[in-house]
PDB file of N, CA and C in Angstrom:
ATOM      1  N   UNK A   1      47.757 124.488 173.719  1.00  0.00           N
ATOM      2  CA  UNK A   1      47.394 125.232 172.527  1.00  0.00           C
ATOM      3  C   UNK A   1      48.657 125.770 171.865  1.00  0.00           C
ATOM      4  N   UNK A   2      49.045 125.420 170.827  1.00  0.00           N
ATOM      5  CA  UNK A   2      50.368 125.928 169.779  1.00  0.00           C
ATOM      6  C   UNK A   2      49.352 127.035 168.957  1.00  0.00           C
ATOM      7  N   UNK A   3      50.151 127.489 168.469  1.00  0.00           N
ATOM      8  CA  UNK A   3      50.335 128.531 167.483  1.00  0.00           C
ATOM      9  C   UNK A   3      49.307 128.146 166.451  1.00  0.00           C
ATOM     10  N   UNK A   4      49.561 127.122 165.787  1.00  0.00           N
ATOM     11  CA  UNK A   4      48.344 126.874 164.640  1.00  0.00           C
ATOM     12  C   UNK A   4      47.077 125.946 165.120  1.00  0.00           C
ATOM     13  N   UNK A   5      46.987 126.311 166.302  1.00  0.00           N
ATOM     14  CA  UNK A   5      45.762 125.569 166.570  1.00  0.00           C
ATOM     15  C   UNK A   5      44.534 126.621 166.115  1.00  0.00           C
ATOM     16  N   UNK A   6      43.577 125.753 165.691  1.00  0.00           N
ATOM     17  CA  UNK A   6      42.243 126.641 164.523  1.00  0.00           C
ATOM     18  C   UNK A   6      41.630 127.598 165.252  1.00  0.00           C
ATOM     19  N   UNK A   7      41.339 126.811 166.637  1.00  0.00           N
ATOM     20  CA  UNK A   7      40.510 127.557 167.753  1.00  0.00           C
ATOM     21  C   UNK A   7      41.358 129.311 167.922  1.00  0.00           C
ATOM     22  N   UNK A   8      42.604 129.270 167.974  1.00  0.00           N
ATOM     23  CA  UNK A   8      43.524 130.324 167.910  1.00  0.00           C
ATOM     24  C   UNK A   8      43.665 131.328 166.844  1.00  0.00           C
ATOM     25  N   UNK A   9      43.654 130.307 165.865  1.00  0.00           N
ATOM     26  CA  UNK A   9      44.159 131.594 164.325  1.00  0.00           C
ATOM     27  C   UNK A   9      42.409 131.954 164.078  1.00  0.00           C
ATOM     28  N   UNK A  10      40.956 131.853 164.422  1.00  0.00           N
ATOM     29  CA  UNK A  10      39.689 132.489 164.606  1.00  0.00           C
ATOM     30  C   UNK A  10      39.803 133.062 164.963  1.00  0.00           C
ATOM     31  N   UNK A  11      39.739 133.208 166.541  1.00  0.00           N
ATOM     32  CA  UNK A  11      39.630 134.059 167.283  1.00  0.00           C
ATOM     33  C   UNK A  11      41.325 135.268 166.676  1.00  0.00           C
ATOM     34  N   UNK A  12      41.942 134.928 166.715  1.00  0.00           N
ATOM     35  CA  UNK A  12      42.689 136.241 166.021  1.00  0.00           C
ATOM     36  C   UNK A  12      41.893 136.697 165.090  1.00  0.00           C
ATOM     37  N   UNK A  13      41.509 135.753 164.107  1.00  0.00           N
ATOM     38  CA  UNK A  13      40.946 137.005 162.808  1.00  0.00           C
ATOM     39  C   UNK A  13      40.043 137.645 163.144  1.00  0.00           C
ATOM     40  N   UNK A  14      38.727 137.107 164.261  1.00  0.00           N
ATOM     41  CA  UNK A  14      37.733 137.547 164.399  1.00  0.00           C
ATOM     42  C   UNK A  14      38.266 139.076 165.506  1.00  0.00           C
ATOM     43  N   UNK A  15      39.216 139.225 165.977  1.00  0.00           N
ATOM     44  CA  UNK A  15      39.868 140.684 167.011  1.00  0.00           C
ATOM     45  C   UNK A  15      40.411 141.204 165.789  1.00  0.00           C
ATOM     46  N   UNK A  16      41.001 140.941 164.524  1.00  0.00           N
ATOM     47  CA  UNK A  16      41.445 141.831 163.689  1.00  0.00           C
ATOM     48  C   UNK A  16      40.085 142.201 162.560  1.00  0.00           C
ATOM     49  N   UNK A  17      39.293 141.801 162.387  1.00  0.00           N
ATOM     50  CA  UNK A  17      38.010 142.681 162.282  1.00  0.00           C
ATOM     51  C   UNK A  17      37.818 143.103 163.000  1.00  0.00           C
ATOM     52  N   UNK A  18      37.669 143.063 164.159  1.00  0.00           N
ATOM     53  CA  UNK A  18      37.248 144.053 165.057  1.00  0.00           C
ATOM     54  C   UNK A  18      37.669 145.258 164.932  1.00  0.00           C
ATOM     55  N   UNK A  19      38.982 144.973 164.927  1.00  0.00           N
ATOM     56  CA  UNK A  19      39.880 146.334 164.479  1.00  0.00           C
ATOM     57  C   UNK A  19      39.471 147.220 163.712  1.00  0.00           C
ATOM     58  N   UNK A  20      39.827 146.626 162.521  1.00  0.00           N
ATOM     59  CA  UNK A  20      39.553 147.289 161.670  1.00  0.00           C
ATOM     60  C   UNK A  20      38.094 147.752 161.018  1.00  0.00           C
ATOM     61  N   UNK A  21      37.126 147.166 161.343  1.00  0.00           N
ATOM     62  CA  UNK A  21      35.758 147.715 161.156  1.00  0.00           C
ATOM     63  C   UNK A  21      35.890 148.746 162.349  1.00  0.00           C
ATOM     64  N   UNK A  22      36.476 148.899 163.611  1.00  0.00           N
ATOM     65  CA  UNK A  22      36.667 150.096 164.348  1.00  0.00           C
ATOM     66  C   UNK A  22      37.152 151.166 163.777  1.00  0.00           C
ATOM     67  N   UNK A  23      38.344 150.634 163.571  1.00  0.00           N
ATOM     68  CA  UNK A  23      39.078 151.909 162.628  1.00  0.00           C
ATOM     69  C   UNK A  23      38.325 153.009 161.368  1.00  0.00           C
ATOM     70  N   UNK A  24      37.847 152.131 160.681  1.00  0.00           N
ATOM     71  CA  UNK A  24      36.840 152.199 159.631  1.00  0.00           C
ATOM     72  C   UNK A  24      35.778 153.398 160.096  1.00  0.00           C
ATOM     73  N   UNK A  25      35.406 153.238 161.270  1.00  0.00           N
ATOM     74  CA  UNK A  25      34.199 154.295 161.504  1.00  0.00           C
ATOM     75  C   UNK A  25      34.440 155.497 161.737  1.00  0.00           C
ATOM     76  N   UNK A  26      35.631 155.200 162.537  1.00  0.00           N
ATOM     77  CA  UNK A  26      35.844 156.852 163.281  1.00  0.00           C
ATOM     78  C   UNK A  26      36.731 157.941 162.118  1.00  0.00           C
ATOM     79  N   UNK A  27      37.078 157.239 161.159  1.00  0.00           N
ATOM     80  CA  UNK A  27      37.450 158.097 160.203  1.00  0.00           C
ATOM     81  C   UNK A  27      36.463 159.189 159.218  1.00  0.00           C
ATOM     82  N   UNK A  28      35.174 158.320 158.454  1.00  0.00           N
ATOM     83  CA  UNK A  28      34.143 158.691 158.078  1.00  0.00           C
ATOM     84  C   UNK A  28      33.670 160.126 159.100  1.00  0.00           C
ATOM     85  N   UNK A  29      33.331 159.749 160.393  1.00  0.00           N
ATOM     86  CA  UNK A  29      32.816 160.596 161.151  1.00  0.00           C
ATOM     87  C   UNK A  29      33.551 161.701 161.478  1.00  0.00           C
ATOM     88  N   UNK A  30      34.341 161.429 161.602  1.00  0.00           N
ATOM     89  CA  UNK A  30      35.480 162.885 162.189  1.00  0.00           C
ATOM     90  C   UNK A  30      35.536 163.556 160.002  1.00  0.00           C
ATOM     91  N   UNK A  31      35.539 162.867 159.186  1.00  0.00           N
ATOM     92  CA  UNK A  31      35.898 163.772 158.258  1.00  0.00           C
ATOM     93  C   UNK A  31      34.354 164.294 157.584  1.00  0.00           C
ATOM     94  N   UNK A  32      33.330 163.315 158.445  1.00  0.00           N
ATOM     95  CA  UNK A  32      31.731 164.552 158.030  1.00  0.00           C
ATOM     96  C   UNK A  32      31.934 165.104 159.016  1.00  0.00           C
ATOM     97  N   UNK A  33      32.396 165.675 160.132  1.00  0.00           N
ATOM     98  CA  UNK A  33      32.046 166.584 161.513  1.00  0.00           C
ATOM     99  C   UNK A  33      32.551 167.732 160.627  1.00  0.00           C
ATOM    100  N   UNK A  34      34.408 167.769 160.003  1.00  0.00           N
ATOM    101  CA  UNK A  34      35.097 168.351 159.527  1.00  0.00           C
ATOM    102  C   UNK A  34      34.592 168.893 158.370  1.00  0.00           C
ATOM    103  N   UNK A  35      34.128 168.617 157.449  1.00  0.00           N
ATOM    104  CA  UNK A  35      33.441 169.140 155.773  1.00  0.00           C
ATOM    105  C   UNK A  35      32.280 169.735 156.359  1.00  0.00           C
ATOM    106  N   UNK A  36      31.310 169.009 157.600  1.00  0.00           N
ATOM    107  CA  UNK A  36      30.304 170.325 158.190  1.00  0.00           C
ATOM    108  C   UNK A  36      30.894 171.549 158.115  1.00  0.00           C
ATOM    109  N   UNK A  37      31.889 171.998 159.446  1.00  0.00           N
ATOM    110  CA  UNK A  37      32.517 173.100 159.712  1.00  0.00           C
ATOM    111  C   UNK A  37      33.186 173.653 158.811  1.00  0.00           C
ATOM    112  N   UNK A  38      33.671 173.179 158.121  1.00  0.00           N
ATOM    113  CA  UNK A  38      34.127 174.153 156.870  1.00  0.00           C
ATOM    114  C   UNK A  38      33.096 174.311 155.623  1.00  0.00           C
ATOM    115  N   UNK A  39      32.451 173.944 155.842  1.00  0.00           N
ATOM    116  CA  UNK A  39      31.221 174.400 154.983  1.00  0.00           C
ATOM    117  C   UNK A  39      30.514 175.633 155.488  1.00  0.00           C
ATOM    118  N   UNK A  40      29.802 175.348 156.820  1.00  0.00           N
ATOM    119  CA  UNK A  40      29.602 176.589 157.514  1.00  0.00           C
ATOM    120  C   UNK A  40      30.365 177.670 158.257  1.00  0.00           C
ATOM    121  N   UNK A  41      31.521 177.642 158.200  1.00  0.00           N
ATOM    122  CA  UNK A  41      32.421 178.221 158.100  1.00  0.00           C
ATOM    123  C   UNK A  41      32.480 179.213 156.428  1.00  0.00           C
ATOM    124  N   UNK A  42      32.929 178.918 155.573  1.00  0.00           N
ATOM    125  CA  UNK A  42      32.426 178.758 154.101  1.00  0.00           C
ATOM    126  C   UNK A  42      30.890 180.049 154.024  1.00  0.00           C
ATOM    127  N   UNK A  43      29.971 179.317 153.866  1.00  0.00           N
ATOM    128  CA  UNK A  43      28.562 180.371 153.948  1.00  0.00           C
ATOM    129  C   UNK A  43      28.948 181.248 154.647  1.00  0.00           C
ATOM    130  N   UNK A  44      29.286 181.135 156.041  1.00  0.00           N
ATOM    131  CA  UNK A  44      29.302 182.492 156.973  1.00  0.00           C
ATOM    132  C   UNK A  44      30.178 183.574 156.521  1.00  0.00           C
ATOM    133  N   UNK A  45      31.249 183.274 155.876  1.00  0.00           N
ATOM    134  CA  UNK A  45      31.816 184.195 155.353  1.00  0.00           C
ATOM    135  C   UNK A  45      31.285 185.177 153.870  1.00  0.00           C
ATOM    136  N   UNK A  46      31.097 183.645 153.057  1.00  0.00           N
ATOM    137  CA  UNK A  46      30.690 184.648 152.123  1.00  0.00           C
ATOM    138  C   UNK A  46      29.422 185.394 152.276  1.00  0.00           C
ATOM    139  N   UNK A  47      28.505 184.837 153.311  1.00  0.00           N
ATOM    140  CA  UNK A  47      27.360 186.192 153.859  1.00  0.00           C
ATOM    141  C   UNK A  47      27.911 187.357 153.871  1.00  0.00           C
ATOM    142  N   UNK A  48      29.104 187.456 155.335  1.00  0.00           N
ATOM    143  CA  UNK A  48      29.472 188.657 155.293  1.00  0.00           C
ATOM    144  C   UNK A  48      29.980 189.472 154.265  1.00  0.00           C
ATOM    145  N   UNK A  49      30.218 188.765 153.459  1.00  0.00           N
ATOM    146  CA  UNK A  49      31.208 189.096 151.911  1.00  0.00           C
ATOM    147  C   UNK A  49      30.080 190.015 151.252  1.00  0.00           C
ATOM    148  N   UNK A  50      29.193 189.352 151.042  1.00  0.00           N
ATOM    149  CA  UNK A  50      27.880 189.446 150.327  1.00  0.00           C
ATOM    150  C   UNK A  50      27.319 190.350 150.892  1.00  0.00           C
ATOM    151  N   UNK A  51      26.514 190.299 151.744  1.00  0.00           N
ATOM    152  CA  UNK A  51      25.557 191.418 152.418  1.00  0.00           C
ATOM    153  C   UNK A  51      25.759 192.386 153.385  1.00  0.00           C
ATOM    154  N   UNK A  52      27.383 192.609 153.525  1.00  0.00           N
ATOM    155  CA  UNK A  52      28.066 193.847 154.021  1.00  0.00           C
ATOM    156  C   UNK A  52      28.682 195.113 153.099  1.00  0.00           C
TER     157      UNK A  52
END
């Protein structure tokens, strides 16, 4: 098997999607976990702001 054999340059592309549809997810999720908490973070304060 050389370098440009077809069976070879697939299977690479098909592990570099992999990748990157990996990559892809965990970003989304960690930055809704993050805009949660500072949101409620956010309300909780201005409660106290508000109704103290």
């Amino acid at each position: 098997m050389g370098c440009c054999n077809p069976l070879l340059r697939e299977k690479a592309k098909e592990q570099e999607e992999k990748v990157n549809r990996n990559g892809k997810e965990k970003l989304p999720v960690a930055a809704k976990i993050g805009a949660v908490g500072v949101t409620i973070i956010f309300l909780t304060l201005m409660g106290f702001i508000l109704f103290h």
